[in-house]
Protein backbone atom coordinates (compact mmCIF):
# COMPACT_ATOMS: atom_id res chain seq x y z
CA UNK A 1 -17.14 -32.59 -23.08
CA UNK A 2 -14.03 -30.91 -24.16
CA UNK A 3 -10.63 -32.84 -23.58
CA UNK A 4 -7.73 -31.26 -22.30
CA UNK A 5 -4.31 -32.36 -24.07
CA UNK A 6 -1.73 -32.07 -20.80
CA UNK A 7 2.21 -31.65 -20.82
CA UNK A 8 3.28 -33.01 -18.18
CA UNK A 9 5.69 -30.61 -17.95
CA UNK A 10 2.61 -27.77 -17.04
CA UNK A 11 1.75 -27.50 -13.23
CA UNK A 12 -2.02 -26.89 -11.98
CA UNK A 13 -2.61 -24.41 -9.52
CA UNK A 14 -5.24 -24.54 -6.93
CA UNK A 15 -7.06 -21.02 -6.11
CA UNK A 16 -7.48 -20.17 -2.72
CA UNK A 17 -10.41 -17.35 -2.09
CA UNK A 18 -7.54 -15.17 -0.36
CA UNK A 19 -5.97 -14.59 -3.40
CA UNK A 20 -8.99 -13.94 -5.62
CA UNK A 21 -10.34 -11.00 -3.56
CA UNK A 22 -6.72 -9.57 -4.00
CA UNK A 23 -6.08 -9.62 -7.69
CA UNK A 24 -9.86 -10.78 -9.66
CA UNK A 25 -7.36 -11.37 -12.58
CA UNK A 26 -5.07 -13.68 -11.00
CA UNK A 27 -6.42 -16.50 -12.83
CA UNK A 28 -4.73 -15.01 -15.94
CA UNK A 29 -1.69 -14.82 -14.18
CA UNK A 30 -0.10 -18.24 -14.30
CA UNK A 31 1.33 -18.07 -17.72
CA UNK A 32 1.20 -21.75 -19.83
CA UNK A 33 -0.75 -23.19 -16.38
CA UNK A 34 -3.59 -24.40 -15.83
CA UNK A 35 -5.73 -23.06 -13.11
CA UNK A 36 -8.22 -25.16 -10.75
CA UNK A 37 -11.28 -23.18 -8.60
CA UNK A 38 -12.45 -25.25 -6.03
CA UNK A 39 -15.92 -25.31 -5.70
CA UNK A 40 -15.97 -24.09 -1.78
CA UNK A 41 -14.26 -20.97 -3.33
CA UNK A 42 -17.07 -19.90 -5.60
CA UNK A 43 -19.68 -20.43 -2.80
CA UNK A 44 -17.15 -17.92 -0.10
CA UNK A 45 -16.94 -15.16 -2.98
CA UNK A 46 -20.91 -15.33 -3.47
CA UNK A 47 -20.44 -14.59 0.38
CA UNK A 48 -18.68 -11.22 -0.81
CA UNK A 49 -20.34 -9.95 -3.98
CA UNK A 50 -22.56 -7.37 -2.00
CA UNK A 51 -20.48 -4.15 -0.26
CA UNK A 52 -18.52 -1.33 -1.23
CA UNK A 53 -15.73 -2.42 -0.22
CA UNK A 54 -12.34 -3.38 -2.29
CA UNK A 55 -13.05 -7.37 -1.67
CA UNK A 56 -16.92 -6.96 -2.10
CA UNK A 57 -15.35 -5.19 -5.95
CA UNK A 58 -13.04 -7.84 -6.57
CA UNK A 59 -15.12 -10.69 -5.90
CA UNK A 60 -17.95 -9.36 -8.46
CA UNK A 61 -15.59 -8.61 -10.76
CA UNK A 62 -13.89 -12.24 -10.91
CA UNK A 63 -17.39 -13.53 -11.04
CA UNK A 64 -18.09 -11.62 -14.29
CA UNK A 65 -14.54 -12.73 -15.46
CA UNK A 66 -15.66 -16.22 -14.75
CA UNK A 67 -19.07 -16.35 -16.72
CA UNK A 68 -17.18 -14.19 -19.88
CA UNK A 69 -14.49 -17.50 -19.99
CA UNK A 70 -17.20 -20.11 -19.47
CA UNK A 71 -18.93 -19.20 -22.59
CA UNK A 72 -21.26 -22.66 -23.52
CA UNK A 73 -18.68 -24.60 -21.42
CA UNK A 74 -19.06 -26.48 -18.64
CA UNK A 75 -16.83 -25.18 -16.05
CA UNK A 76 -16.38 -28.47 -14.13
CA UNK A 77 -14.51 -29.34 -17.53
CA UNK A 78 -11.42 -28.14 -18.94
CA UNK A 79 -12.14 -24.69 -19.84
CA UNK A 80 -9.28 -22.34 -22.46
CA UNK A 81 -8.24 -19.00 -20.89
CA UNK A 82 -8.22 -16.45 -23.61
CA UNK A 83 -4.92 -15.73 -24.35
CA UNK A 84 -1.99 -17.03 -26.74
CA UNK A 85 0.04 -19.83 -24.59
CA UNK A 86 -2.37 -19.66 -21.71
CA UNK A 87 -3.87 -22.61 -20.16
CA UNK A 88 -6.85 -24.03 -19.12
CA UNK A 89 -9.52 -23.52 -15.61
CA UNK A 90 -11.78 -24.96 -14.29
CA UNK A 91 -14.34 -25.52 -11.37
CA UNK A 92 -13.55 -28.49 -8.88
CA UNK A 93 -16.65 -30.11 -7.24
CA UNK A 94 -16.16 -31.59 -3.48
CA UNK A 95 -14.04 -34.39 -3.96
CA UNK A 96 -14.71 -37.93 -1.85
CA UNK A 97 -10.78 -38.68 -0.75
CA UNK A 98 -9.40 -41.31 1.25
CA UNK A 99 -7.49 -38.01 2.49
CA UNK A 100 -9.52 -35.88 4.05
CA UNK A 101 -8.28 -33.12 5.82
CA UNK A 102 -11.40 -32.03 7.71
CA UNK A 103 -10.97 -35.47 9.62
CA UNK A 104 -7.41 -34.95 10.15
CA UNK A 105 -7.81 -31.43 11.35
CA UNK A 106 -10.43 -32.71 12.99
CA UNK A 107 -12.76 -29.82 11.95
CA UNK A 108 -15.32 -28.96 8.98
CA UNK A 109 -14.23 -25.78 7.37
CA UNK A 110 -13.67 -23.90 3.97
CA UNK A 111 -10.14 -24.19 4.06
CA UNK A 112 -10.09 -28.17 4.53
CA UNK A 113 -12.24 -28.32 1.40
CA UNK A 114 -10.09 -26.25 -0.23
CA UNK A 115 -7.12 -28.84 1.06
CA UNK A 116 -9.02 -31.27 -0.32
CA UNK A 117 -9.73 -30.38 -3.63
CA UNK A 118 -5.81 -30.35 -4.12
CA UNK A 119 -5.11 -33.57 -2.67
CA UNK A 120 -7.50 -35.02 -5.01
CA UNK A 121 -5.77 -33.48 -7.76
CA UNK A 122 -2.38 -34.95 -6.41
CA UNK A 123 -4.28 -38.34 -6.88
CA UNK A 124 -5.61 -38.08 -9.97
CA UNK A 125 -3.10 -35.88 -11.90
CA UNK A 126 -0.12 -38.17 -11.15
CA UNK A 127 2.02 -36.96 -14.02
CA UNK A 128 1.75 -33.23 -12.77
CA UNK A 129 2.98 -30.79 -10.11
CA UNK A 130 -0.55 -29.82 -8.01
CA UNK A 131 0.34 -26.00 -6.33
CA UNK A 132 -1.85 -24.46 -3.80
CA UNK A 133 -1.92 -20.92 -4.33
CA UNK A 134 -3.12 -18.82 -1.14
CA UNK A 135 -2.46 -15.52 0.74
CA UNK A 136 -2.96 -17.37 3.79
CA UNK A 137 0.18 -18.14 5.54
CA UNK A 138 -1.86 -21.08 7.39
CA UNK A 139 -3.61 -22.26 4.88
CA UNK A 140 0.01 -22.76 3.51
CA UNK A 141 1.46 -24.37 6.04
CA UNK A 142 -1.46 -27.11 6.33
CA UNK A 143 -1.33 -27.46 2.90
CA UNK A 144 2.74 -28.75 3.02
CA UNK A 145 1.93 -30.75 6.03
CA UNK A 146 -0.46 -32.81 3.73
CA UNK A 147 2.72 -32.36 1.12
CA UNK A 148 1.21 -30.42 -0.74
CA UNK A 149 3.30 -27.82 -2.45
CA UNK A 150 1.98 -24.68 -1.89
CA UNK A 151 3.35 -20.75 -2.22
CA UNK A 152 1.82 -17.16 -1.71
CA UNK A 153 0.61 -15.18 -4.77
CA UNK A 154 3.66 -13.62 -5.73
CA UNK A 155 2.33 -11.22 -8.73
CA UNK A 156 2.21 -7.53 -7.92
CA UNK A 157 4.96 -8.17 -4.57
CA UNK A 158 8.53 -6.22 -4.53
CA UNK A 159 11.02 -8.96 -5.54
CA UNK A 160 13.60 -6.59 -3.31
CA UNK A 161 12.47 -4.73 -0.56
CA UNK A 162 15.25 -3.22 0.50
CA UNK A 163 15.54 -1.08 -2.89
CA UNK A 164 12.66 0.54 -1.66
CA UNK A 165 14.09 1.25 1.94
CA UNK A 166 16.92 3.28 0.59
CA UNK A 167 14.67 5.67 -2.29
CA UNK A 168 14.20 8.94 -1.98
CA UNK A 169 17.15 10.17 0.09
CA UNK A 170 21.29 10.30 -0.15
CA UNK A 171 24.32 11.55 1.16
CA UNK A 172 27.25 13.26 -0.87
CA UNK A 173 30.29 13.68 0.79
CA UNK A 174 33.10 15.59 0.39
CA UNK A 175 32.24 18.18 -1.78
CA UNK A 176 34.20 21.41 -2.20
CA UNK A 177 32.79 24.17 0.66
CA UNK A 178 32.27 26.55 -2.52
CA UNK A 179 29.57 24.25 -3.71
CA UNK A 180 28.13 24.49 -0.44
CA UNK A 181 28.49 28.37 -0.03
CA UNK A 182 26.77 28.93 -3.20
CA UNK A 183 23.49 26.81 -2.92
CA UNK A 184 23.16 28.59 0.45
CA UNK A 185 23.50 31.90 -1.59
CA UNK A 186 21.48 31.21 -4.81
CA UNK A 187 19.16 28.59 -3.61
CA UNK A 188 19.52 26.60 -6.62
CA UNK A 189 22.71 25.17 -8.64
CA UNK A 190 22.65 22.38 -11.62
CA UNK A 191 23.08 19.03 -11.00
CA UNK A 192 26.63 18.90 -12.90
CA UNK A 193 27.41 21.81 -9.95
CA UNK A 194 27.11 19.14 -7.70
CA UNK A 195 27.57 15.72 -9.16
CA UNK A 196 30.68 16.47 -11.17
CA UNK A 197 32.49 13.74 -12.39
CA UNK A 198 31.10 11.41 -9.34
CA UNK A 199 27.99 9.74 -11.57
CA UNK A 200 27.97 8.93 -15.22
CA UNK A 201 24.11 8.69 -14.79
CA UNK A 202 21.99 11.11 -12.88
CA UNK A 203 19.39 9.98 -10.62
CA UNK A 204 15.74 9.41 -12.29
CA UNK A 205 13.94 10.03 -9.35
CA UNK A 206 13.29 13.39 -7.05
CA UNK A 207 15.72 12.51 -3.86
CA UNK A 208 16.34 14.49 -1.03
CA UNK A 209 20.37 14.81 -0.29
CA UNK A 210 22.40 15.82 2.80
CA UNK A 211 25.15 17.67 1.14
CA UNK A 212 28.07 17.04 3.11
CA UNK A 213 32.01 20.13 2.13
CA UNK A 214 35.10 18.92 3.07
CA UNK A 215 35.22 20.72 6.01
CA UNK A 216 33.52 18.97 9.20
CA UNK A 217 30.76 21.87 9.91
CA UNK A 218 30.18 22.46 6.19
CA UNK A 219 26.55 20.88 4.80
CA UNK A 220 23.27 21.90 3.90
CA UNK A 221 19.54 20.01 2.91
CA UNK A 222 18.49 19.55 -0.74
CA UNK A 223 16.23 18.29 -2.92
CA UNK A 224 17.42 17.32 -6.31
CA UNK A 225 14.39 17.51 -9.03
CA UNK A 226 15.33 15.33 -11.70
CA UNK A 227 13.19 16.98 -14.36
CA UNK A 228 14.91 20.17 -14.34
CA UNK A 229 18.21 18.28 -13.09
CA UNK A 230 18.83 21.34 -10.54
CA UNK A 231 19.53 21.37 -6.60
CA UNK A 232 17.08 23.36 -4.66
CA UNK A 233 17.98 24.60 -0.84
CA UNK A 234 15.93 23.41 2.10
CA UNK A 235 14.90 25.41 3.97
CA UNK A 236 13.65 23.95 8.27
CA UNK A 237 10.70 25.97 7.63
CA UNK A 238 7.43 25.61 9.69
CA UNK A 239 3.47 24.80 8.97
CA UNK A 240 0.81 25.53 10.45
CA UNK A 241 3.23 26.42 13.82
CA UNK A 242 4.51 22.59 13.18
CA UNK A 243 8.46 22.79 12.89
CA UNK A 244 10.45 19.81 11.74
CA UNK A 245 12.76 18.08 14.61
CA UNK A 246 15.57 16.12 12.24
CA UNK A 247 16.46 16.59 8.46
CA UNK A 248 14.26 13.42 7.10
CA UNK A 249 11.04 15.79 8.47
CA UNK A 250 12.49 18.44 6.97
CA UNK A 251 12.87 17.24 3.61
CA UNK A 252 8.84 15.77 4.14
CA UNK A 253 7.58 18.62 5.16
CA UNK A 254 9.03 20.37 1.67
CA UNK A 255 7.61 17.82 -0.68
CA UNK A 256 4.29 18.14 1.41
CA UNK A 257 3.95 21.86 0.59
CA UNK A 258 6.23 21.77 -2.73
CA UNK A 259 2.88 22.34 -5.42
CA UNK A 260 4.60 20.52 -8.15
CA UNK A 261 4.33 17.21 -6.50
CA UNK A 262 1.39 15.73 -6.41
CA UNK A 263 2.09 12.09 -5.12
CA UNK A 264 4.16 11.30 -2.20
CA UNK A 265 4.32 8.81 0.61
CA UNK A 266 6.18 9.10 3.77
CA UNK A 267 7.19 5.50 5.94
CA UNK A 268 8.15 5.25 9.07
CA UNK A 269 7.39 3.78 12.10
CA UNK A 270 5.24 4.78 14.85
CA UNK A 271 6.18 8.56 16.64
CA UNK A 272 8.36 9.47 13.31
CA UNK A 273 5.95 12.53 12.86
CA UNK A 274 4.18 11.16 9.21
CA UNK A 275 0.61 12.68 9.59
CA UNK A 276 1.62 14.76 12.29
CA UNK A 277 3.44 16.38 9.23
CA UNK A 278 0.81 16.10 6.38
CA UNK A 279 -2.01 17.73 8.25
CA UNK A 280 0.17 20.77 9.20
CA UNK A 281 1.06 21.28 5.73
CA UNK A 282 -2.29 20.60 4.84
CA UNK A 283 -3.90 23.54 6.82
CA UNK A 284 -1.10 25.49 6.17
CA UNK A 285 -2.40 25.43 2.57
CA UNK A 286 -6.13 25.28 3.04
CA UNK A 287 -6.34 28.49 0.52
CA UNK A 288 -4.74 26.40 -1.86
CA UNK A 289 -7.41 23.42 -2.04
CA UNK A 290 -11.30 23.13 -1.42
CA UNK A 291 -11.22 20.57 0.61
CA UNK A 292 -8.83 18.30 3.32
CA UNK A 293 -9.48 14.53 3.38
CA UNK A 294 -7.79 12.92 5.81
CA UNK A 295 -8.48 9.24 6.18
CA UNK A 296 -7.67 5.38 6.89
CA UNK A 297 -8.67 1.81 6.61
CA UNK A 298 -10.58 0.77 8.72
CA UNK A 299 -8.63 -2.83 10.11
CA UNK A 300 -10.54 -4.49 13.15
CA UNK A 301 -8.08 -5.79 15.35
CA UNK A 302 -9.59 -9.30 16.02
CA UNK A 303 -10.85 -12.01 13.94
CA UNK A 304 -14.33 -10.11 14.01
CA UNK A 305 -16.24 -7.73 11.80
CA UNK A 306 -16.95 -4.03 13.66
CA UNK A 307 -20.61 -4.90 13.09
CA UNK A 308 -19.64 -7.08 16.34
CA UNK A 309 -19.30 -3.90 18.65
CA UNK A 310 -21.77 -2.39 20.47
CA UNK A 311 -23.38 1.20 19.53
CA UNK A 312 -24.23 2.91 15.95
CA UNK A 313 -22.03 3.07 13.29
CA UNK A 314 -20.32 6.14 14.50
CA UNK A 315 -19.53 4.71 17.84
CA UNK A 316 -18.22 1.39 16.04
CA UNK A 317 -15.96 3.73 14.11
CA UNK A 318 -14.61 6.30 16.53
CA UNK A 319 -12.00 4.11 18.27
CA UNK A 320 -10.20 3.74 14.56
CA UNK A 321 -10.23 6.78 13.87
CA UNK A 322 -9.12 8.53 16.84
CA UNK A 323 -5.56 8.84 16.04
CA UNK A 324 -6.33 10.94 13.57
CA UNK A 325 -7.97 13.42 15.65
CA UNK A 326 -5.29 13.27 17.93
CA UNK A 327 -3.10 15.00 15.63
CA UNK A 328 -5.45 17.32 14.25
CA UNK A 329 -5.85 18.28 17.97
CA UNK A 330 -2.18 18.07 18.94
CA UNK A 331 -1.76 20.95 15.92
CA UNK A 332 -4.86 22.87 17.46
CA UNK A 333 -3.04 22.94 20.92
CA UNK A 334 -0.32 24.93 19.56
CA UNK A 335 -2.49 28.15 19.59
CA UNK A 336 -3.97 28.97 22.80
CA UNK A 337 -8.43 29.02 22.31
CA UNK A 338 -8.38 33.04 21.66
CA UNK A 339 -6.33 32.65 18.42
CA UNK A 340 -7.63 32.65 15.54
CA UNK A 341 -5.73 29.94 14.11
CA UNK A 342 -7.28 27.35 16.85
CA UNK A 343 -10.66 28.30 15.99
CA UNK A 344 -10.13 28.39 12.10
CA UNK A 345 -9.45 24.47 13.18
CA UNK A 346 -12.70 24.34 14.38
CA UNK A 347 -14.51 26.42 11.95
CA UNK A 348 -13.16 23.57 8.71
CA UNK A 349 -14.32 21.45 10.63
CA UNK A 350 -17.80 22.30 11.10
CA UNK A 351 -17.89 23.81 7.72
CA UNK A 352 -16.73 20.41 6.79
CA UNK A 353 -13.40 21.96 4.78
CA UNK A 354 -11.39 19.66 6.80
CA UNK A 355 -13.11 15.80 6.92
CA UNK A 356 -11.78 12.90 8.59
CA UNK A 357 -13.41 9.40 7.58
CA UNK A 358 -13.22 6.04 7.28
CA UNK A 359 -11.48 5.51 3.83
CA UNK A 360 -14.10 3.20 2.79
CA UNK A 361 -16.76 6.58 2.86
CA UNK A 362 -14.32 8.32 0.40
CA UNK A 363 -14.15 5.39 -2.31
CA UNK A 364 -15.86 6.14 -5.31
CA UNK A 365 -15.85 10.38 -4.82
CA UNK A 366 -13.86 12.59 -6.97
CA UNK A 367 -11.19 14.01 -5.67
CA UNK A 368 -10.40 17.35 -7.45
CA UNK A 369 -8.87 20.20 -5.59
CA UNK A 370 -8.49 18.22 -2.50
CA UNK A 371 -5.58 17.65 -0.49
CA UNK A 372 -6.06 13.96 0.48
CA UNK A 373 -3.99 12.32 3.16
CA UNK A 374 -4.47 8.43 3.41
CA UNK A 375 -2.92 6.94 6.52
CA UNK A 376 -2.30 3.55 7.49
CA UNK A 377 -1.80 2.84 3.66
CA UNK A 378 0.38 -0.60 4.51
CA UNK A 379 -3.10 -2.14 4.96
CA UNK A 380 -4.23 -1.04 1.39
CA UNK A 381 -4.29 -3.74 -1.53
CA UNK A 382 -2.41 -1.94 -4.72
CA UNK A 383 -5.51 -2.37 -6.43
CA UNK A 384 -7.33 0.02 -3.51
CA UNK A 385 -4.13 2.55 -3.91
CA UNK A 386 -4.79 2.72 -7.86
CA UNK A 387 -8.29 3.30 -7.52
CA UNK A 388 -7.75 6.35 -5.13
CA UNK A 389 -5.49 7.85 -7.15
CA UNK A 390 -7.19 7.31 -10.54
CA UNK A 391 -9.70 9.25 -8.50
CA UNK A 392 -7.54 12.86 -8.71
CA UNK A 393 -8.67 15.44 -10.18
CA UNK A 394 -7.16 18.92 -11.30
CA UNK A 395 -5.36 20.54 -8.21
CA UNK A 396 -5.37 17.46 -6.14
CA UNK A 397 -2.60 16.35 -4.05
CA UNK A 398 -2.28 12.70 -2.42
CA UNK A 399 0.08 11.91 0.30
CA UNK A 400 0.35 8.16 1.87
CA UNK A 401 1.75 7.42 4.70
CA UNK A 402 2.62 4.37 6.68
CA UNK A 403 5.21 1.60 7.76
CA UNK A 404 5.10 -1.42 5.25
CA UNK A 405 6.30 -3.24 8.11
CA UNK A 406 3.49 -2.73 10.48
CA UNK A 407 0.65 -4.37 8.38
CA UNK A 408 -2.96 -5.63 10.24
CA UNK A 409 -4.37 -7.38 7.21
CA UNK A 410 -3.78 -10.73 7.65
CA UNK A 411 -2.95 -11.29 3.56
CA UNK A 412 -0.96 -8.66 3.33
CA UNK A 413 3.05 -8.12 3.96
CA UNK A 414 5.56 -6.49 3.41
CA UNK A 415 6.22 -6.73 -0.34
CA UNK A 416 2.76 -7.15 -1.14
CA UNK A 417 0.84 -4.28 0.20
CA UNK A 418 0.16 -1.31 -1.97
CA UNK A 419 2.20 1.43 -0.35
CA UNK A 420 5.56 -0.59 -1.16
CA UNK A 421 3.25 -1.70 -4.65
CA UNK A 422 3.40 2.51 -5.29
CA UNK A 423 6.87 3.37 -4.02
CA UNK A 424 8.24 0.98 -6.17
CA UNK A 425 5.98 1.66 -9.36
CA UNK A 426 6.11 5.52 -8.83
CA UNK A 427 9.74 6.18 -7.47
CA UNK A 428 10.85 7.60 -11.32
CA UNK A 429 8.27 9.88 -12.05
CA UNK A 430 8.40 13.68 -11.57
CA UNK A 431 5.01 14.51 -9.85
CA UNK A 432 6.34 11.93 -6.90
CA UNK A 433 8.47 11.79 -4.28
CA UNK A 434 9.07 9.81 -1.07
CA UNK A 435 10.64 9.46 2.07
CA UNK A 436 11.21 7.76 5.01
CA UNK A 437 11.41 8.94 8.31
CA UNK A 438 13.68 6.68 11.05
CA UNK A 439 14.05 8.92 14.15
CA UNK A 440 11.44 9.19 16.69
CA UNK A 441 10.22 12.80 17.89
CA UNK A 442 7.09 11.45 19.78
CA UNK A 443 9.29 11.01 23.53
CA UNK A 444 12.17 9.07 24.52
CA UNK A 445 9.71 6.49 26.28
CA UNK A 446 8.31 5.66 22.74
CA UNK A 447 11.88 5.49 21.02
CA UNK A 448 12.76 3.51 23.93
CA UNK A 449 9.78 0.61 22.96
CA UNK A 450 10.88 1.36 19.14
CA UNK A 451 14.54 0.63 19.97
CA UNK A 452 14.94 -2.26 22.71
CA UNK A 453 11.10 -3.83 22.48
């Protein structure tokens, strides 16, 4: 049996399976730690091994982890993580406490195992500071009603979400009405045209500015490329008979049909005009690509699996993705049936050049020369939003969209979800770009429930 020397001053943390089919390599995550796997955990991720899906991936993959640590160990022992100044894991059996929370919930369940296997650590490991470590918010809150300390996974999450809010877009004010006059005439002026004296350091990122002269009725949209450090005019241009209603769509709908960026995700809330926006400038370059994806997660809105619902697997899928259709169909209704524009709609369609599926029928393709929309990403891991994109190929465009604070995955929030994950990881590079859209176009009835509900 191998003994484990302790410092007292090292905490163990307590694995919950939540946060385990989000990260598999959270268990090297906890520094000098040492790491405890209940027992009940093991037997819920056997549970998940089988599927396609990014939890059935993760829990395989910690499995594997698990049996490359173990080595000729015994697990219910003290086992080294690999690693200079890591600590130790290991697997916790059911515990017998005088403590039990499955008779003080009054209820036998995974979670009140789970419970348990910490308070039995809290008995045993006097000397040390026992953390449960879950993406469950309840599981949480039991957990310090038992007083247990207990927190939320925090590697991978936005330490500052409100630096995330404000990328991609400015204002400039005040500048000399030449400097205006002149981008409208050449289309393009340096960035020392504009900035001046006014910033020691230029932007890193591609941002979208409202360029404000000195006189009142003096201004003009444009996007600032940080590669080339030049100003480019924006022009309120339309797609695919789509025209943009306020300057944020504006300055979307030019990165969706700019061809030198590749990567960009629009947020905003519901009625803002996000994929309303992508697919129009998707069709309007269908010569451009092979092939339109345009797909989602699919979320169930209850407690249930959609194996519950009645009907084959298309009708258990059709309510989810319905929205999407609804825009495609919105964009159709622009033409009247005898143009040829409404029934080039319908032609990609049937020649399947335009698709729109569950994401989960995507995962694993390659994506070259496809224009790939992904909505809904704000229920996407970062782990599922860096497998999609390590899935581009040559003359492949991704666009995201979604509002990181409308999230349906029950583990997920705001600074943990992988479209704030990419916005924040990808806001410097020059094949990305991002906005956010905050004004309404859907009707006034919706911006009414977006404003005073």
């Amino acid at each position: 049996m191998l003994k484990k020397t302790t410092n007292s001053a090292s905490k163990i943390f307590v694995l919950d399976t939540s946060v385990i089919l989000y990260d598999h390599h959270s268990i090297m995550n906890f520094a000098e730690h040492d790491v405890v796997i209940p027992i009940t955990v093991l037997e819920e991720l056997d549970q998940f091994k089988k599927g396609n899906d990014t939890k059935n991936f993760e829990s395989r993959e910690f499995i594997r982890l698990l049996d490359k640590l173990s080595q000729n160990h015994m697990i219910q022992n003290w086992t080294p993580l690999n690693g200079k100044n890591k600590g130790s894991f290991k697997i916790m059996m059911n515990p017998d406490n005088k403590l039990n929370a499955n008779e003080i919930f009054g209820e036998e369940k995974n979670d009140h195992k789970i419970l348990n296997a910490a308070l039995s650590l809290k008995q045993t490991e006097i000397n040390r500071k026992v953390v449960l470590v879950s993406k469950d918010i309840n599981l949480r809150l039991k957990a310090k009603s038992l007083d247990i300390a207990a927190e939320d996974y925090e590697t991978g999450k936005i330490k500052n979400i409100s630096e995330i809010e404000n990328t991609g877009k400015g204002v400039i004010d005040n500048l000399d009405n030449n400097i205006i006059n002149s981008l409208y005439e050449k289309g393009v002026l340096e960035g020392k045209e504009v900035f001046g004296k006014r910033r020691k350091n230029l932007p890193q990122n591609n941002t979208f500015y409202i360029l404000k002269g000195i006189e009142s009725n003096a201004s003009i949209l444009a996007f600032y490329q940080s590669q080339q450090n030049l100003f480019s005019k924006i022009s309120k241009t339309k797609a695919y008979n789509v025209s943009p209603k306020n300057a944020e769509q504006a300055f979307a709908l030019h990165a969706i049909l700019d061809p030198e960026i590749k990567l960009l995700t629009i947020q905003g809330v519901a009625g803002t005009g996000k994929t309303l926006l992508a697919l129009a400038g998707a069709l309007e370059q269908r010569k451009e690509y092979k092939q339109i994806f345009l797909a989602r997660p699919i979320v169930p809105l209850s407690n249930k699996d959609i194996g519950y619902l009645p009907g084959d697997i298309k009708s258990k899928l059709n309510p989810y993705m319905e929205p999407l259709w609804d825009n495609l169909k919105f964009i159709q209704n622009q033409y009247q049936e005898s143009d040829k524009e409404y029934q080039r709609i319908t032609d990609m369609i049937n020649q399947e050049k335009l698709v729109i599926q569950p994401l989960a029928y995507i995962r694993g393709r390659s994506l070259s020369n496809i224009f790939f929309i992904v909505d809904e990403a704000q229920n996407l891991t970062p782990h599922e939003v860096k497998t999609i994109i390590t899935r581009a190929g040559e003359n492949t465009k991704i666009i995201f969209t979604g509002d990181v604070f409308q999230i349906d995955t029950p583990y997920l929030d705001s600074q943990s979800n992988g479209l704030s994950y990419l916005i924040d990881r990808a806001r410097n590079h020059s094949l990305y770009a991002h906005i956010k859209l905050e004004k309404g176009e859907r009707s006034e009835l919706a911006n009414l429930a977006n404003e005073l509900l």
